[in-house]
Protein backbone atom coordinates (compact mmCIF):
# COMPACT_ATOMS: atom_id res chain seq x y z
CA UNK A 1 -9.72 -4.24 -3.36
CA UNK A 2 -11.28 -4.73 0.64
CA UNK A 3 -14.12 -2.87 2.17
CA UNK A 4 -14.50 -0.55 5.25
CA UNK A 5 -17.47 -2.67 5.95
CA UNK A 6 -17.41 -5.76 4.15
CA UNK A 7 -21.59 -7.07 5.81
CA UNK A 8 -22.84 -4.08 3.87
CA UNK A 9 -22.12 -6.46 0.47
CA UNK A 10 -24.93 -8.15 1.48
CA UNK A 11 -27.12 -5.04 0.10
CA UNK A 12 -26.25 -6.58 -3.60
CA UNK A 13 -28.62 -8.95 -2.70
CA UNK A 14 -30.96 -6.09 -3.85
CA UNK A 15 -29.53 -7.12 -7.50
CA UNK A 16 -30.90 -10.37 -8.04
CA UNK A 17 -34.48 -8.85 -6.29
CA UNK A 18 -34.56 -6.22 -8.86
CA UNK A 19 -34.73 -8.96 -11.75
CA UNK A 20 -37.25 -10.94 -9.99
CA UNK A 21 -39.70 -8.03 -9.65
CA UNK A 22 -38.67 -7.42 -13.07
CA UNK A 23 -39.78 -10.71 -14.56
CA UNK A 24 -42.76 -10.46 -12.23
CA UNK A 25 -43.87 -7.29 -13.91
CA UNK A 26 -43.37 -8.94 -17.96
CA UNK A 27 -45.61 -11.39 -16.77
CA UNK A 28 -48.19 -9.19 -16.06
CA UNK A 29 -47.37 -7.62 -18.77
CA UNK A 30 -47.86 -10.15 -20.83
CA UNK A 31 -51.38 -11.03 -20.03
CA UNK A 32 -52.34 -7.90 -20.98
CA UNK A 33 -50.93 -8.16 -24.44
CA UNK A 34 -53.11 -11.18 -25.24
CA UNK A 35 -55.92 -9.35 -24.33
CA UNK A 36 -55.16 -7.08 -26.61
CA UNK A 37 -57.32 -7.44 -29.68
CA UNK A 38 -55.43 -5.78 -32.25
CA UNK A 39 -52.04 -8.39 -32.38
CA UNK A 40 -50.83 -7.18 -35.48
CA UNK A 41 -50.39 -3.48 -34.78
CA UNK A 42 -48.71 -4.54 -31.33
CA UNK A 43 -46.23 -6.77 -32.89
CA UNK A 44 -45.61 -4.01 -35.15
CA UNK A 45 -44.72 -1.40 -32.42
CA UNK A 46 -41.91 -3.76 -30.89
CA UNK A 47 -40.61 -5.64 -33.83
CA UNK A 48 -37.26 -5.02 -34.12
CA UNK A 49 -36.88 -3.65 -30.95
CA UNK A 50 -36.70 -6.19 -28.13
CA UNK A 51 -33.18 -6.24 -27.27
CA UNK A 52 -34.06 -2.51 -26.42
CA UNK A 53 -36.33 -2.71 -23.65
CA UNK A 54 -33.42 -4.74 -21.67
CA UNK A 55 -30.04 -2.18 -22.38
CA UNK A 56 -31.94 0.46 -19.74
CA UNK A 57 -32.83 -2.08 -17.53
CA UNK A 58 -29.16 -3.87 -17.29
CA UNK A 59 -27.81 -0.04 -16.85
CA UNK A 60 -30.17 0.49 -14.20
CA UNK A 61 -28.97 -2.65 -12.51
CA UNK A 62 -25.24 -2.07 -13.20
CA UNK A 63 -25.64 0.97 -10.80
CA UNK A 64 -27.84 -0.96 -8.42
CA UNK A 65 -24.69 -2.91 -8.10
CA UNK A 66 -22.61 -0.05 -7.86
CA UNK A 67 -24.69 1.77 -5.11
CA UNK A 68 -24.53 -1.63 -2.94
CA UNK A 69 -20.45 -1.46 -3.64
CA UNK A 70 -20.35 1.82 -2.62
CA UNK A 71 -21.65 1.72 0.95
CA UNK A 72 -19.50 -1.10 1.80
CA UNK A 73 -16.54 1.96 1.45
CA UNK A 74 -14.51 -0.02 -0.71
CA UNK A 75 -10.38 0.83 -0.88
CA UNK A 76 -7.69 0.03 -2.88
CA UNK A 77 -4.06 -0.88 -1.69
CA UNK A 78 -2.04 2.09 -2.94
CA UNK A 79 1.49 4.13 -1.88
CA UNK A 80 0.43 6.80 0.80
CA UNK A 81 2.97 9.61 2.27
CA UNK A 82 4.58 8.35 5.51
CA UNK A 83 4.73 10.71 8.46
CA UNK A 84 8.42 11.81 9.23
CA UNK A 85 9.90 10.25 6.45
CA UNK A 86 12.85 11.58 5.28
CA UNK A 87 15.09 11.27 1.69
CA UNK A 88 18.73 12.48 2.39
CA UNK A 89 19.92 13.00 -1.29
CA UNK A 90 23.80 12.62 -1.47
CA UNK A 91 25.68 13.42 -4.81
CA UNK A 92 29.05 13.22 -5.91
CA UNK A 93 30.36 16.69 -7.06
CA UNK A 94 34.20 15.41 -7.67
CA UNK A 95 36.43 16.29 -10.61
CA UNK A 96 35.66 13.58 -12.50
CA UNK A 97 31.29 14.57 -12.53
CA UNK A 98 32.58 17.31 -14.69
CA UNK A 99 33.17 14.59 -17.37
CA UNK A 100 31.00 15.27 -20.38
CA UNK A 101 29.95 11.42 -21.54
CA UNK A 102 26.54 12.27 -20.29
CA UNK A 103 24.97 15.18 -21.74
CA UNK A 104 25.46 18.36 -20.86
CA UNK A 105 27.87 16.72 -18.27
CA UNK A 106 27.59 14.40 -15.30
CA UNK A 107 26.99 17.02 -12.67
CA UNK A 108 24.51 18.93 -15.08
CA UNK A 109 22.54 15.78 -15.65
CA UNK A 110 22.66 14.97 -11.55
CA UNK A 111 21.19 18.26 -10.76
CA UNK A 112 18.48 18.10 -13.39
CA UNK A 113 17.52 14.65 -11.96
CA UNK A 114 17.18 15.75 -8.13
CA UNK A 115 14.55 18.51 -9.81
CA UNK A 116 12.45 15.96 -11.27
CA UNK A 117 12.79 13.89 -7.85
CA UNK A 118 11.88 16.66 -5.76
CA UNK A 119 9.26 17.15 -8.38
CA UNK A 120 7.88 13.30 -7.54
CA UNK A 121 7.68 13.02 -3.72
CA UNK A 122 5.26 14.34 -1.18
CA UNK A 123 4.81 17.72 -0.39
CA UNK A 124 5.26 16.87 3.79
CA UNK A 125 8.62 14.58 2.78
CA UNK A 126 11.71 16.04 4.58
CA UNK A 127 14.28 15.97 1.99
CA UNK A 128 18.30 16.68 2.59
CA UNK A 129 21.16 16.96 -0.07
CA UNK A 130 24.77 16.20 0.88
CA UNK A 131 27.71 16.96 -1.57
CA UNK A 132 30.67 15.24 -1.27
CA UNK A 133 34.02 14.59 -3.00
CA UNK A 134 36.79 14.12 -0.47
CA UNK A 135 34.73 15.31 2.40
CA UNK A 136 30.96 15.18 2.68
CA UNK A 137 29.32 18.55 3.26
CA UNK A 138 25.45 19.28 4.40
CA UNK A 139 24.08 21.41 1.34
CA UNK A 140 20.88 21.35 2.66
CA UNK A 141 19.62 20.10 6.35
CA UNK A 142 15.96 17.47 5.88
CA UNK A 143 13.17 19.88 5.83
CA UNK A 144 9.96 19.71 3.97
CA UNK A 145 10.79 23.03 2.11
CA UNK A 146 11.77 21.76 -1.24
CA UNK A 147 12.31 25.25 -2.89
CA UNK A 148 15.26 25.32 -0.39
CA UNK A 149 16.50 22.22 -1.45
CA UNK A 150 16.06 23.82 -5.04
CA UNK A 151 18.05 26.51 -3.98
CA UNK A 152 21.24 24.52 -2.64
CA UNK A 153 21.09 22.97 -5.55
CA UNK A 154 22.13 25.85 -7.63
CA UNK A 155 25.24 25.78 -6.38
CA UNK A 156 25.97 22.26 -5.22
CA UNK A 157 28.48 22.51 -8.30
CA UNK A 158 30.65 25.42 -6.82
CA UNK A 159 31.22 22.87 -3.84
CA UNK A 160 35.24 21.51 -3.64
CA UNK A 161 35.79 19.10 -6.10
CA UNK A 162 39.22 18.34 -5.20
CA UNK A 163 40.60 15.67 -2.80
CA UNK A 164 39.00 12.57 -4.47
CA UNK A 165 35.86 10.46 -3.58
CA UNK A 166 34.99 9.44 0.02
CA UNK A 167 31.97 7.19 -0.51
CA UNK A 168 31.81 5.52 2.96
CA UNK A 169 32.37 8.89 4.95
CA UNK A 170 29.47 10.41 2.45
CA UNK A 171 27.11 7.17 3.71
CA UNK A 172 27.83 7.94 7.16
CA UNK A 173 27.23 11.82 7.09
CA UNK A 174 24.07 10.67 5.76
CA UNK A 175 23.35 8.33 8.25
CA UNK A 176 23.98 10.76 11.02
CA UNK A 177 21.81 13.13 9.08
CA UNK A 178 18.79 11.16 8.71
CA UNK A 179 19.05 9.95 12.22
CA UNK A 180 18.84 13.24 13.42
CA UNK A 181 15.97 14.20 10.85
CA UNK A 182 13.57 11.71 12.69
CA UNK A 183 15.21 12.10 16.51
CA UNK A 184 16.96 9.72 16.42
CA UNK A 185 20.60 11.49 16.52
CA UNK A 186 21.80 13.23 19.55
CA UNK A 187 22.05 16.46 17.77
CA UNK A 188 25.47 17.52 17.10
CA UNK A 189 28.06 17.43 14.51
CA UNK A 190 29.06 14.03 15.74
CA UNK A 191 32.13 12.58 13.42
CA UNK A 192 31.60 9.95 10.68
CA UNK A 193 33.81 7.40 13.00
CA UNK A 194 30.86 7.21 15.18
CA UNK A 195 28.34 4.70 15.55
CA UNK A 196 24.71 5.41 14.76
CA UNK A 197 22.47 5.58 18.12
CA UNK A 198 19.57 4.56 16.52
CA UNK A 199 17.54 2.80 14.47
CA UNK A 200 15.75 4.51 11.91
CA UNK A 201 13.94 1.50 9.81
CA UNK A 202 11.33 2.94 7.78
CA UNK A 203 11.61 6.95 8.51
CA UNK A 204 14.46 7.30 6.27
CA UNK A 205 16.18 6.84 2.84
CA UNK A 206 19.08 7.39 1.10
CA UNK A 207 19.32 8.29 -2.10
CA UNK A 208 23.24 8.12 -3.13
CA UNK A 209 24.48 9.01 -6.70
CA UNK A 210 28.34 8.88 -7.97
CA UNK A 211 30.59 8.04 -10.65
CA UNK A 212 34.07 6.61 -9.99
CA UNK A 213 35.45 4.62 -7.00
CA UNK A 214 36.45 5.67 -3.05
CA UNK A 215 40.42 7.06 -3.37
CA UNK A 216 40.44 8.24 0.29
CA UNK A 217 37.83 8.61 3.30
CA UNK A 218 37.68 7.46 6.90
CA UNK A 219 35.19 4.20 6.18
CA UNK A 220 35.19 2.00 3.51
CA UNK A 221 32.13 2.13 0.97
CA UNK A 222 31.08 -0.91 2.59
CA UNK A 223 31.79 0.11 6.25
CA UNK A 224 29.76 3.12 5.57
CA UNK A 225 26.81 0.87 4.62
CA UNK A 226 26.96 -1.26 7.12
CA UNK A 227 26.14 2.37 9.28
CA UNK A 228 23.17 2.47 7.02
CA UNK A 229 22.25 -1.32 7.51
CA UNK A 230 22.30 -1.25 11.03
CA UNK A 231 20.72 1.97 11.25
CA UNK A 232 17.48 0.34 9.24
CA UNK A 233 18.41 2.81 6.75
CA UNK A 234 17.99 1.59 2.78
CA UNK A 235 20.45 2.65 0.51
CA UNK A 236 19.60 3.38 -3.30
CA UNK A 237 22.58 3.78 -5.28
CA UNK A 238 22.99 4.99 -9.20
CA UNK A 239 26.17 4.68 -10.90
CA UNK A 240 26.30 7.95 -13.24
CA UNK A 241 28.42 7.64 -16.07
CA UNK A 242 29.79 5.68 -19.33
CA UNK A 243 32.58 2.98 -19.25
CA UNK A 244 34.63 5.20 -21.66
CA UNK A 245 34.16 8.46 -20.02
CA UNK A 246 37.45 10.86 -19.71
CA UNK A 247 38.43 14.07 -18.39
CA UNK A 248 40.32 16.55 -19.30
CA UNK A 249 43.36 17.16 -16.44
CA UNK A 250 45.21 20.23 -17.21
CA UNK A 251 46.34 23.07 -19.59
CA UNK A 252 45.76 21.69 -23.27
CA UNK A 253 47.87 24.86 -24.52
CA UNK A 254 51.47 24.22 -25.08
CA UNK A 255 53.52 26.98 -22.48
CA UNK A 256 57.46 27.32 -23.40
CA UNK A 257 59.38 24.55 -22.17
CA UNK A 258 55.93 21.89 -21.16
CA UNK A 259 54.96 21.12 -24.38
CA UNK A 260 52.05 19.65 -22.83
CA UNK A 261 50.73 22.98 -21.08
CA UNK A 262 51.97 22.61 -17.26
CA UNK A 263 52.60 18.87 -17.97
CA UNK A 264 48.61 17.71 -16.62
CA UNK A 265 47.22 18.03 -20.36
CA UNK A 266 46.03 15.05 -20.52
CA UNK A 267 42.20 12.77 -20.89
CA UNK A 268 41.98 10.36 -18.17
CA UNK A 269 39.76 7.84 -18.15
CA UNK A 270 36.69 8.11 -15.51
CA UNK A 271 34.62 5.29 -15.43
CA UNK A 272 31.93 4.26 -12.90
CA UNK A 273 32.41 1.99 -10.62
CA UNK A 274 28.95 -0.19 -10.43
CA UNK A 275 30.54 -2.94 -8.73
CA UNK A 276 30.73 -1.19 -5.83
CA UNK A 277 27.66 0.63 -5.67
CA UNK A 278 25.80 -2.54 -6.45
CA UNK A 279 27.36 -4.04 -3.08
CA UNK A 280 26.00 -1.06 -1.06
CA UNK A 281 22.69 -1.13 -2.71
CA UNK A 282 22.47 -4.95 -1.60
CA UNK A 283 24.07 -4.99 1.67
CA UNK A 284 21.33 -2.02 3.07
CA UNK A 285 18.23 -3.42 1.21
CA UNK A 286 18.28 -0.87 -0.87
CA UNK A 287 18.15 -0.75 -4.89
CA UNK A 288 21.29 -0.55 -7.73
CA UNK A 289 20.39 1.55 -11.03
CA UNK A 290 22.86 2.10 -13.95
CA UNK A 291 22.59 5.09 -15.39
CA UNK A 292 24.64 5.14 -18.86
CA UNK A 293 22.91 8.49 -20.18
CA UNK A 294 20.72 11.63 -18.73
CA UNK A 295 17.54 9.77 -19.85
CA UNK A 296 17.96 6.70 -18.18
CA UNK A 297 19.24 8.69 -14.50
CA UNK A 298 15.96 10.61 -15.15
CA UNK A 299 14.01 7.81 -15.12
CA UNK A 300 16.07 6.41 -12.13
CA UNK A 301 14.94 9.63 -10.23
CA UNK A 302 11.80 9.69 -11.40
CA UNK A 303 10.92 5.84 -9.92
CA UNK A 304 11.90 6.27 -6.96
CA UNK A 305 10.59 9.90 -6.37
CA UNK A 306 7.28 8.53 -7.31
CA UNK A 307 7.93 5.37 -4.42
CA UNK A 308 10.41 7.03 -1.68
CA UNK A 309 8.37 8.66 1.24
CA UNK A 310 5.53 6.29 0.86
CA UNK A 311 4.26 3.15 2.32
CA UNK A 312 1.55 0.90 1.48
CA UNK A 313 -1.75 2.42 2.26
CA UNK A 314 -5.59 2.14 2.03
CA UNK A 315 -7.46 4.97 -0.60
CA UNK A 316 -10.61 4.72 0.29
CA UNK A 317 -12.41 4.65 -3.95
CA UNK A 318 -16.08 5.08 -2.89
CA UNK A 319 -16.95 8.16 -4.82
CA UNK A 320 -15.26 6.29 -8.25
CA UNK A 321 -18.65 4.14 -7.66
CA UNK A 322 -21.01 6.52 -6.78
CA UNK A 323 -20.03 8.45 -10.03
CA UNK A 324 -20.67 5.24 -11.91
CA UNK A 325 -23.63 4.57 -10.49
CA UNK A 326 -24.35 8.00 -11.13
CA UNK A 327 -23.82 7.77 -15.04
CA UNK A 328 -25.58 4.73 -15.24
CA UNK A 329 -28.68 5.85 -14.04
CA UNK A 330 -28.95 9.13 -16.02
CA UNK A 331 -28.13 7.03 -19.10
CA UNK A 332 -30.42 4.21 -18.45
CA UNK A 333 -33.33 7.04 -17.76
CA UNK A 334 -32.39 8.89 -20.99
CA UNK A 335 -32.43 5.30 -23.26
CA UNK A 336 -35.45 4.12 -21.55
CA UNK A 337 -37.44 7.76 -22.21
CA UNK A 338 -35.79 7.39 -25.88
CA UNK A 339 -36.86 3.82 -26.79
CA UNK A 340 -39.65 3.18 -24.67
CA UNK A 341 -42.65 1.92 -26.95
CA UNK A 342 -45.39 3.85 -28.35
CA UNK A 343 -48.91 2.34 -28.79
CA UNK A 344 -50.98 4.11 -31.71
């Protein structure tokens, strides 16, 4: 915790005053009990009931000391929305997402992730979704309108699914895309081949999810982060899926003459490829999460929807102590009008 104005502290001084006067007052007190002729009845009225007489009084200088907090405007180091920042989402929607190891399938539990993400993150974040399988397509340019984002997302399934998995040509699309979020792009649909034109550390994120390894693309997964590296851009990559995962390829219903449907009814195995991913995640500075089941990519989502679009911030926390104070005294007044002694 630090303080908006730190010399104010010096008011708690007041604290150690307050008990001074305090004891200065049971003093004087005091001499008037001994000349009180009638000892007996007065040690009857507080007998029993000393410790009382000091709970109001230790209230009543718990919110002295809150008071003396509170106009020092104390703060507390927290996450606080950064301006322009910008979260381009980019999902794999190839065959192999249609795989059911992860309930209701892959894709299914993708899309029900980005919900709770875009459920997480500030209202002024400018989020993007790209789709991708063997070429990456914008589903949904940055924009702080996440009901839009929503909406793409209904059908981010019905995008092609054929043509295998570009990962690095996905990485730079998103690149591009997030430079151009925060100005830093020149605009058009420049191709994945080219080089980002500028740095971007700090206004953008990239939040990349897929299952199975690149089988075709322009860049390498690698070459595709080192767009993001350069670019300042961190990459946070989740591997979706279950070692033993399979598909189904094909007709399963025997035809006459393929006794095998067309001759593609087959399961073929679709595994993750963490490795990979892992490598992208470190070479950008970004973060790796495995994500075996639905629960465990919703709490993937959920972390970093809570953390992506922030920054480390002050929040200033002076009213919390004013309340305080504020309860203190009303209960110290109550206990001292409740147990305060009574002299027949």
């Amino acid at each position: 915790m630090t303080f908006e104005r730190p010399l104010l502290l010096v008011t708690l001084l007041l604290v150690p005053l307050a008990i001074a006067l305090y004891v200065l007052a049971e003093r004087r007190r005091m001499r008037y009990a001994i000349r009180f002729t009638n000892v007996d009845v007065l040690a009857g009225v507080v007998r029993g009931r000393v410790w009382r007489q000091y709970v109001p009084l230790v209230l009543f200088l718990l919110a002295l000391a809150a008071l003396c907090v509170g106009v020092a405007r104390p703060q507390r180091t927290t996450l606080v929305p950064k301006d322009r920042a910008t979260v381009i989402l980019v999902v794999d929607v190839s065959r192999s997402m249609e795989s059911k190891d992860v309930k209701p399938s892959r894709i299914g539990a993708a899309t029900q992730a980005v919900r709770l993400f875009l459920k997480k993150v500030p209202d002024r974040l400018q989020v993007g979704l790209i789709a991708f399988a063997g070429d990456p397509a914008v589903a949904a340019p940055p924009t702080t309108d996440h009901d839009l984002v929503r909406t793409a997302l209904e059908t981010i399934q019905w995008y092609p699914s054929f043509g295998g998995t570009a990962i690095g040509d996905a990485l730079a699309e998103a690149v591009r895309l997030g430079q151009e979020a925060v100005g830093g792009g020149n605009g058009n649909l420049a191709s994945v081949t080219a080089a980002p034109s500028k740095p971007t550390r700090g206004l953008v994120s990239i939040l990349f999810l897929s299952d199975g390894a690149q089988t075709r693309g322009q860049l390498l997964p690698l070459e595709g982060a080192d767009r993001a590296r350069d670019a300042g851009i961190p990459v946070y990559t989740v591997a979706l899926g279950t070692p033993n995962g399979t598909l189904q390829f094909g007709n399963q219903r025997p035809s006459q003459g393929f006794p095998n449907g067309f001759g593609f009814g087959r399961r073929v195995p679709v595994p993750p490829d963490p490795a990979t991913l892992h490598a992208i995640a470190d070479r950008t500075g970004g973060e790796f999460f495995a994500a075996h089941d639905a629960e465990s990519l919703k709490s993937a989502y959920s972390k970093l929807g809570s953390r992506l679009g922030r920054k480390p911030g002050k929040t200033e926390i002076t009213y919390g102590f004013l309340a305080a104070a504020a309860g203190l005294l009303i209960a110290a007044g109550l206990l001292s009008a409740a147990w305060s002694p009574r002299v027949p």
